[in-house]
C-alpha atoms as a PDB file:
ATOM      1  CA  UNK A   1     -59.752 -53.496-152.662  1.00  0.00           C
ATOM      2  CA  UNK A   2     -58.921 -49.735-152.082  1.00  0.00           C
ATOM      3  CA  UNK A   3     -56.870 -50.915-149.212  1.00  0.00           C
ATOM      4  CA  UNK A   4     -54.681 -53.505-151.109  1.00  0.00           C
ATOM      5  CA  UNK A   5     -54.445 -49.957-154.010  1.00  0.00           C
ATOM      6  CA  UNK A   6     -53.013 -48.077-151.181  1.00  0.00           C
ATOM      7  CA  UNK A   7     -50.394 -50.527-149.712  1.00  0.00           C
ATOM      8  CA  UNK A   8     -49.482 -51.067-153.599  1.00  0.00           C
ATOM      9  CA  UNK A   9     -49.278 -47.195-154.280  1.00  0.00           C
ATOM     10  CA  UNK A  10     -46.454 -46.916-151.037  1.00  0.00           C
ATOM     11  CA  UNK A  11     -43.291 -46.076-152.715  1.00  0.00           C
ATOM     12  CA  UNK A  12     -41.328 -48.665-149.882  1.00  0.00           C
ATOM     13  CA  UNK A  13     -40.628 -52.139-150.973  1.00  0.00           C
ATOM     14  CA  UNK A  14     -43.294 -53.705-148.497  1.00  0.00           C
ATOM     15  CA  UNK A  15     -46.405 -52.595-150.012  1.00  0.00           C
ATOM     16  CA  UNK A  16     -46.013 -55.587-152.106  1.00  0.00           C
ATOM     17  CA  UNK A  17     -45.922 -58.577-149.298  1.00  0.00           C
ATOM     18  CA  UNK A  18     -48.165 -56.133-147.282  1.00  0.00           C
ATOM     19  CA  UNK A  19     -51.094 -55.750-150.108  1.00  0.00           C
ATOM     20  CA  UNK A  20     -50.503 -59.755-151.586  1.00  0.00           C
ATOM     21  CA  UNK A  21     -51.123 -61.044-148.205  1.00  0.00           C
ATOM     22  CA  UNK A  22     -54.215 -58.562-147.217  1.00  0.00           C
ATOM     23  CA  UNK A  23     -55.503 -58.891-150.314  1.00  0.00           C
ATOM     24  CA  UNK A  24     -55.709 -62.764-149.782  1.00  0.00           C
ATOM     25  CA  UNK A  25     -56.942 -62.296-146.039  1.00  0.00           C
ATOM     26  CA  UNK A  26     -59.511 -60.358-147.815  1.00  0.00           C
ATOM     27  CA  UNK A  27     -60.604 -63.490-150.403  1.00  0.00           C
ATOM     28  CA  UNK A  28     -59.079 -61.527-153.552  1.00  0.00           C
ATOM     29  CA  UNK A  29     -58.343 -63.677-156.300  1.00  0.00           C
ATOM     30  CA  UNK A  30     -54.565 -63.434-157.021  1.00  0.00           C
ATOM     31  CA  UNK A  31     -55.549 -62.037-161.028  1.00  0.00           C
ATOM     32  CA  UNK A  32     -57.331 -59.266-159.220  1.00  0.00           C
ATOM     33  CA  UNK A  33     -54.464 -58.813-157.015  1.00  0.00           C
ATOM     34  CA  UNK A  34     -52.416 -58.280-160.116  1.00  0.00           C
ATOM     35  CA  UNK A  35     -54.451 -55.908-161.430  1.00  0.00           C
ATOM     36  CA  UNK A  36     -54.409 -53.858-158.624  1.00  0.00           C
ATOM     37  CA  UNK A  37     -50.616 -54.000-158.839  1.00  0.00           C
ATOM     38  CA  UNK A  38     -51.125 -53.056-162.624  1.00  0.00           C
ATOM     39  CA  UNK A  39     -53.139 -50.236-161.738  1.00  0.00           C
ATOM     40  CA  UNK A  40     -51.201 -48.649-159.136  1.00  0.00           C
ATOM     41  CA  UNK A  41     -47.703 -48.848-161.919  1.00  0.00           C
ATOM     42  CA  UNK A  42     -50.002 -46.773-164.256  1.00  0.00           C
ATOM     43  CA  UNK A  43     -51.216 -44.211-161.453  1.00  0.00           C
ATOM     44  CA  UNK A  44     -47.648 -44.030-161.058  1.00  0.00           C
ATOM     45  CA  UNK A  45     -46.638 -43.470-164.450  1.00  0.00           C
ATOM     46  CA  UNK A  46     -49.487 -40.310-165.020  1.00  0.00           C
ATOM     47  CA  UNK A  47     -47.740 -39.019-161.516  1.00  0.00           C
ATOM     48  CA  UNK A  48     -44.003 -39.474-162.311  1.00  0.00           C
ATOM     49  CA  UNK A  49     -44.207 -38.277-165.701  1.00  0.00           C
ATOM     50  CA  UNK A  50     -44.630 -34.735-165.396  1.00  0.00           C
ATOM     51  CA  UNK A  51     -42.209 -34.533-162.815  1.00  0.00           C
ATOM     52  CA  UNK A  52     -39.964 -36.367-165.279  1.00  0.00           C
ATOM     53  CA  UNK A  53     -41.004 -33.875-167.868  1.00  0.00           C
ATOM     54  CA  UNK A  54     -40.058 -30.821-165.826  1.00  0.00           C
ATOM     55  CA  UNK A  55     -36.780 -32.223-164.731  1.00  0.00           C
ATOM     56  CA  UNK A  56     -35.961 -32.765-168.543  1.00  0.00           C
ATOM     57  CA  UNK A  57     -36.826 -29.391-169.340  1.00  0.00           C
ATOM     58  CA  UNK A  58     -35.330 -27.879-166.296  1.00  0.00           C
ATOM     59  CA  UNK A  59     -32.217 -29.879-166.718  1.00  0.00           C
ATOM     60  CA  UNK A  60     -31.383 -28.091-170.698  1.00  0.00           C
ATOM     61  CA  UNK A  61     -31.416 -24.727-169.241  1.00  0.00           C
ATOM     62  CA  UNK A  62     -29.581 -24.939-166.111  1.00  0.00           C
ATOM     63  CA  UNK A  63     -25.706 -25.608-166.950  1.00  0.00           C
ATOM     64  CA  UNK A  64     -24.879 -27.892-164.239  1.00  0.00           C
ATOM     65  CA  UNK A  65     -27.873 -30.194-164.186  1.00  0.00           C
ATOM     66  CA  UNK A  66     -27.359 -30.458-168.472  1.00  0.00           C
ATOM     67  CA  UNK A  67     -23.907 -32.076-167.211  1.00  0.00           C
ATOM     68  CA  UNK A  68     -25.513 -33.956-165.013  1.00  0.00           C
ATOM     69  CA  UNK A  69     -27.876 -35.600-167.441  1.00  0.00           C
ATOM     70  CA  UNK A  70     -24.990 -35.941-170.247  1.00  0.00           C
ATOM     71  CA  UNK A  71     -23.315 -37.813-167.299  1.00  0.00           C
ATOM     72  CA  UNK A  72     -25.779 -39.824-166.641  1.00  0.00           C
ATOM     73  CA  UNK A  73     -26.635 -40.463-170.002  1.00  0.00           C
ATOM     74  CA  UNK A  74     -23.290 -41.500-170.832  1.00  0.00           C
ATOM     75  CA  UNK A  75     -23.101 -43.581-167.900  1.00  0.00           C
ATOM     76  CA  UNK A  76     -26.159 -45.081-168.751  1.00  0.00           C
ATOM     77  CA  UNK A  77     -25.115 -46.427-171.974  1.00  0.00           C
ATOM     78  CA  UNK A  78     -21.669 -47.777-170.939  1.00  0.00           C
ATOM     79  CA  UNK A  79     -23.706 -50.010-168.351  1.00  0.00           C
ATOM     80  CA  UNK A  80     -26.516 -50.880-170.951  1.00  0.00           C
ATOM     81  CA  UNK A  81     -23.642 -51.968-173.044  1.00  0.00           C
ATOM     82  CA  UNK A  82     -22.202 -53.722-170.595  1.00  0.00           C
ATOM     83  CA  UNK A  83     -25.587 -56.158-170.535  1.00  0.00           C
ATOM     84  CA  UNK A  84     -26.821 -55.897-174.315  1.00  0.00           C
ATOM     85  CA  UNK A  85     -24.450 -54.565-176.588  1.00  0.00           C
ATOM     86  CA  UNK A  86     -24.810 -51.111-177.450  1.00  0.00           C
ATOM     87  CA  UNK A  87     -27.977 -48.773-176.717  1.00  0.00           C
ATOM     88  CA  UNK A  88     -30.175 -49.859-173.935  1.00  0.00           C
ATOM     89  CA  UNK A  89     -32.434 -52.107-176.025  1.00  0.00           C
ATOM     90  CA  UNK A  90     -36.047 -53.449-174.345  1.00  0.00           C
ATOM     91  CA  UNK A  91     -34.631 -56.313-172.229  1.00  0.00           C
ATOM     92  CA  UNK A  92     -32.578 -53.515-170.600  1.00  0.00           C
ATOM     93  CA  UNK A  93     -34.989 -51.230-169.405  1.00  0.00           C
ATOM     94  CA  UNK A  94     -37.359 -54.177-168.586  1.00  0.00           C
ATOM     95  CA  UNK A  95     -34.533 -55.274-166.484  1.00  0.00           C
ATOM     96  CA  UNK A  96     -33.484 -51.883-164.894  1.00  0.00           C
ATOM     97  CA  UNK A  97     -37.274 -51.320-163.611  1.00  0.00           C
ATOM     98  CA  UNK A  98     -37.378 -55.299-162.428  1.00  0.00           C
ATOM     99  CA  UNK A  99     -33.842 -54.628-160.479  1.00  0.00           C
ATOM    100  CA  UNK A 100     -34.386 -50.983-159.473  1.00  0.00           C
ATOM    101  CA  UNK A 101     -38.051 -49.012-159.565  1.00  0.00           C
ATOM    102  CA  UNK A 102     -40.185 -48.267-162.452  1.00  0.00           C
ATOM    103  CA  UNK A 103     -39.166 -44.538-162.174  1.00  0.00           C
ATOM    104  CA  UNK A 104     -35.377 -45.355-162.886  1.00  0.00           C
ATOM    105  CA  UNK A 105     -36.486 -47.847-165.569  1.00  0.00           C
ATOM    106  CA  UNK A 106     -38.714 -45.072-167.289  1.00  0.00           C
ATOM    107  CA  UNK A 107     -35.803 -42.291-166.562  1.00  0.00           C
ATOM    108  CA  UNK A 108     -33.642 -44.838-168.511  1.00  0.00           C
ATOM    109  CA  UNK A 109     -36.114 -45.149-171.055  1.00  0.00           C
ATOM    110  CA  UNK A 110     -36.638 -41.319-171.519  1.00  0.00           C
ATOM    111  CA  UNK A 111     -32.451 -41.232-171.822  1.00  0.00           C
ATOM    112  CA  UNK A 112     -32.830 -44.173-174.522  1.00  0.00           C
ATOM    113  CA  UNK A 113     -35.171 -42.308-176.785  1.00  0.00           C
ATOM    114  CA  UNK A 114     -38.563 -43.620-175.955  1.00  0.00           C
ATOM    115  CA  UNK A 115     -41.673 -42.021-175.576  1.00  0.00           C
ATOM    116  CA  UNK A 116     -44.352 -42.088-172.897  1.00  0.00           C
ATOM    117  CA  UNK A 117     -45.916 -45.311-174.077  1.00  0.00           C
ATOM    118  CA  UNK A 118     -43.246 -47.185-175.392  1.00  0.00           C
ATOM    119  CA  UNK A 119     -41.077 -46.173-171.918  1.00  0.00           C
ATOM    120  CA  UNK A 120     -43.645 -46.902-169.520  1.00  0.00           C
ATOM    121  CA  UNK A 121     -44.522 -50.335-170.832  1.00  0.00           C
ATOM    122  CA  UNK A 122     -40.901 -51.363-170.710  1.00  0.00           C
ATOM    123  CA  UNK A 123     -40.807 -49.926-167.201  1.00  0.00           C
ATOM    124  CA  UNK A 124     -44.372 -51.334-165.583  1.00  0.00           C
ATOM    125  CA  UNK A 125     -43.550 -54.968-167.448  1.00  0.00           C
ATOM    126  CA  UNK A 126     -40.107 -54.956-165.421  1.00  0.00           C
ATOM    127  CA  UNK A 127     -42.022 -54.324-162.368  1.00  0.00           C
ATOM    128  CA  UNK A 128     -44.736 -56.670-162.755  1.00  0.00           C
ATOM    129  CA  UNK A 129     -41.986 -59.374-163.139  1.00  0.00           C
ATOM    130  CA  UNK A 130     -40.614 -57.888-160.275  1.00  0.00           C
ATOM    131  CA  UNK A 131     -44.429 -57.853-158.194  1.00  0.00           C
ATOM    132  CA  UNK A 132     -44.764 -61.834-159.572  1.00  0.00           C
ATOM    133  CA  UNK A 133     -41.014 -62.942-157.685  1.00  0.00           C
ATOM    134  CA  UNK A 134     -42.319 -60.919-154.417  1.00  0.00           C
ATOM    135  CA  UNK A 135     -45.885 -62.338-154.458  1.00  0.00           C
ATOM    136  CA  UNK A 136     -44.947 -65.526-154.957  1.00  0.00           C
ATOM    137  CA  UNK A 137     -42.099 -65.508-152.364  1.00  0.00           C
ATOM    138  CA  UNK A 138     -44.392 -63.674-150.064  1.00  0.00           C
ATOM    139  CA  UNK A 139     -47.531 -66.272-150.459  1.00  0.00           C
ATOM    140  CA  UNK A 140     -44.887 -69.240-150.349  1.00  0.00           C
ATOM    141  CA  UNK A 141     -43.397 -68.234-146.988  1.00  0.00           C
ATOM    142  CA  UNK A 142     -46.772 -67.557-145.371  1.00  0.00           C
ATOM    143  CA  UNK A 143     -47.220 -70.975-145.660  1.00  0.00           C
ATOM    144  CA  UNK A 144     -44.520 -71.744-143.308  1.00  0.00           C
ATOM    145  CA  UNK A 145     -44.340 -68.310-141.308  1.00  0.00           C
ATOM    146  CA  UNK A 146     -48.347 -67.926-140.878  1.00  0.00           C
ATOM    147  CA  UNK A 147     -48.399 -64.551-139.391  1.00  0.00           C
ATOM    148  CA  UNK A 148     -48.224 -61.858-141.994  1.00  0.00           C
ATOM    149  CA  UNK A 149     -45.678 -59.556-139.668  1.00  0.00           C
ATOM    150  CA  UNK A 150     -43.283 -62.563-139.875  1.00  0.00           C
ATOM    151  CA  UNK A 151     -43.621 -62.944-143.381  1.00  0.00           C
ATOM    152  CA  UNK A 152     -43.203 -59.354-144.036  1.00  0.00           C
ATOM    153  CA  UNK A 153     -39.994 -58.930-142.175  1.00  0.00           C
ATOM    154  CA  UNK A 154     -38.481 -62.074-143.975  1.00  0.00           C
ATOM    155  CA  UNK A 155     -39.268 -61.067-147.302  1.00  0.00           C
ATOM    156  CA  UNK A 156     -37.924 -57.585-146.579  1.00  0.00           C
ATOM    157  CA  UNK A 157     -35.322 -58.318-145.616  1.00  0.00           C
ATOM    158  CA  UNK A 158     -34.419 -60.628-148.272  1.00  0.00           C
ATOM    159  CA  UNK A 159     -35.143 -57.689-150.736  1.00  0.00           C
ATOM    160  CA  UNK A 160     -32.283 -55.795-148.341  1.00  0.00           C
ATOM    161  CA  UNK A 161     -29.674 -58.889-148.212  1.00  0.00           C
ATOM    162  CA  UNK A 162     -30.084 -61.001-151.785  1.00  0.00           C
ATOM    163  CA  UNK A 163     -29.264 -57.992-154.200  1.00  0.00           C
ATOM    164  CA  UNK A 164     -26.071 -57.498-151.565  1.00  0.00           C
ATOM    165  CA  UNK A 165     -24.851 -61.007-151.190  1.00  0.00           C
ATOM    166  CA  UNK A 166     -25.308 -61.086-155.421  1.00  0.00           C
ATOM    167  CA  UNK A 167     -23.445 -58.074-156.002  1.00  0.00           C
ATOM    168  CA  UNK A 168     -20.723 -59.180-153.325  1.00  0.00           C
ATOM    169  CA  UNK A 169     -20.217 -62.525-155.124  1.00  0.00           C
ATOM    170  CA  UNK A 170     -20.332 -60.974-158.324  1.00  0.00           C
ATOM    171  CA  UNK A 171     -17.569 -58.670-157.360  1.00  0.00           C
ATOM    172  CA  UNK A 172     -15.299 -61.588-156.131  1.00  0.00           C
ATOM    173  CA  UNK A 173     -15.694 -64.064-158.969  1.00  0.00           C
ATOM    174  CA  UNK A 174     -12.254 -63.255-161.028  1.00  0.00           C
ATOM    175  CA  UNK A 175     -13.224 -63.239-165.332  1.00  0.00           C
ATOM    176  CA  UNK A 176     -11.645 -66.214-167.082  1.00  0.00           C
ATOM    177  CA  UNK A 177      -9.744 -65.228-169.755  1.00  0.00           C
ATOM    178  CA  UNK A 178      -8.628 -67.333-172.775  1.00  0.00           C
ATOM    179  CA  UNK A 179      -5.290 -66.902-173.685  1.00  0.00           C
ATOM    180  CA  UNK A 180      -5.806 -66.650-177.460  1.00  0.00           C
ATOM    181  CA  UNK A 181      -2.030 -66.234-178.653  1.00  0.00           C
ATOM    182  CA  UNK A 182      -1.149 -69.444-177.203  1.00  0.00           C
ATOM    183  CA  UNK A 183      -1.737 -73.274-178.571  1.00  0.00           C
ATOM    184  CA  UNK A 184      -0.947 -75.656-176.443  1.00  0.00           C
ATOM    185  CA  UNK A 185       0.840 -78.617-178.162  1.00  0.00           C
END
């Protein structure tokens, strides 16, 4: 079990397929799996936060860095209101941490207003959605694959190339626009 912690507490996207697929080798029930996943978001979150917590305080009395972080925070809010309207409400943060790392999702959270509990559950629930779409992918294509190095490399590098080939497609669809000043007889 301290072996599947480890893989889970690697700060690289393949501790996930890595840890799922030694923790079944290892006869781990995928519940306990998931808690080990749990566990390793909230070792994360008593590591990251004082860091966070420094950088905050370090960032109001340094002139630059409070730029930076107005920047940031301004730039933060234009693209939560670009998804929810404005502020960056709960399914926001949830959604940066599922799309991004539970460190940006809890830096977003801090930026938003919420406190240690409030921003950490946003960001670890994001991530565990994010841990569920890997472990199942990963488990799935084992079936197929059947060595674990295989699997691995596929789901990898599907973490690499799907966010891409989204974002390119994104970027090319044109926005339909309604013509609202016109009726057409």
């Amino acid at each position: 079990m301290i072996a599947v912690l480890m893989l889970f507490l690697l700060p690289v996207g393949g501790g996930i397929p890595a840890g799922v697929l030694l923790a079944r080798s290892k006869g781990l029930a995928w519940p306990i799996t998931a808690v080990l996943y749990f566990v390793s978001d909230v070792i994360l979150a008593f590591a990251f936060e004082p860091v966070l917590r420094l950088l905050a305080s370090v960032g109001r009395k340094v002139p630059f860095l409070n730029r930076l972080s107005t920047s940031l925070k301004i730039a933060m809010a234009r693209s939560a209101a670009h998804f929810s309207g404005p502020g960056a409400g709960p399914l926001t943060l949830l959604m940066i941490s599922f799309g991004v790392d539970p460190m940006t999702g809890r830096t977003s959270a801090l930026a938003a207003g919420h406190g240690f509990l409030m921003g950490w559950a946003f960001a670890i629930a994001g991530d565990m959605l994010y841990y569920a779409v890997i472990a199942l992918t990963t488990l799935r294509l084992n079936r197929y694959f059947r060595d674990p190095n295989t699997t691995i490399w596929v789901v990898l590098g599907a973490m690499i190339v799907v966010p891409m080939a989204a974002r390119y497609f994104r970027s090319r669809r044109k926005p339909c626009r309604k013509d609202s000043g016109t009726q057409t007889p």
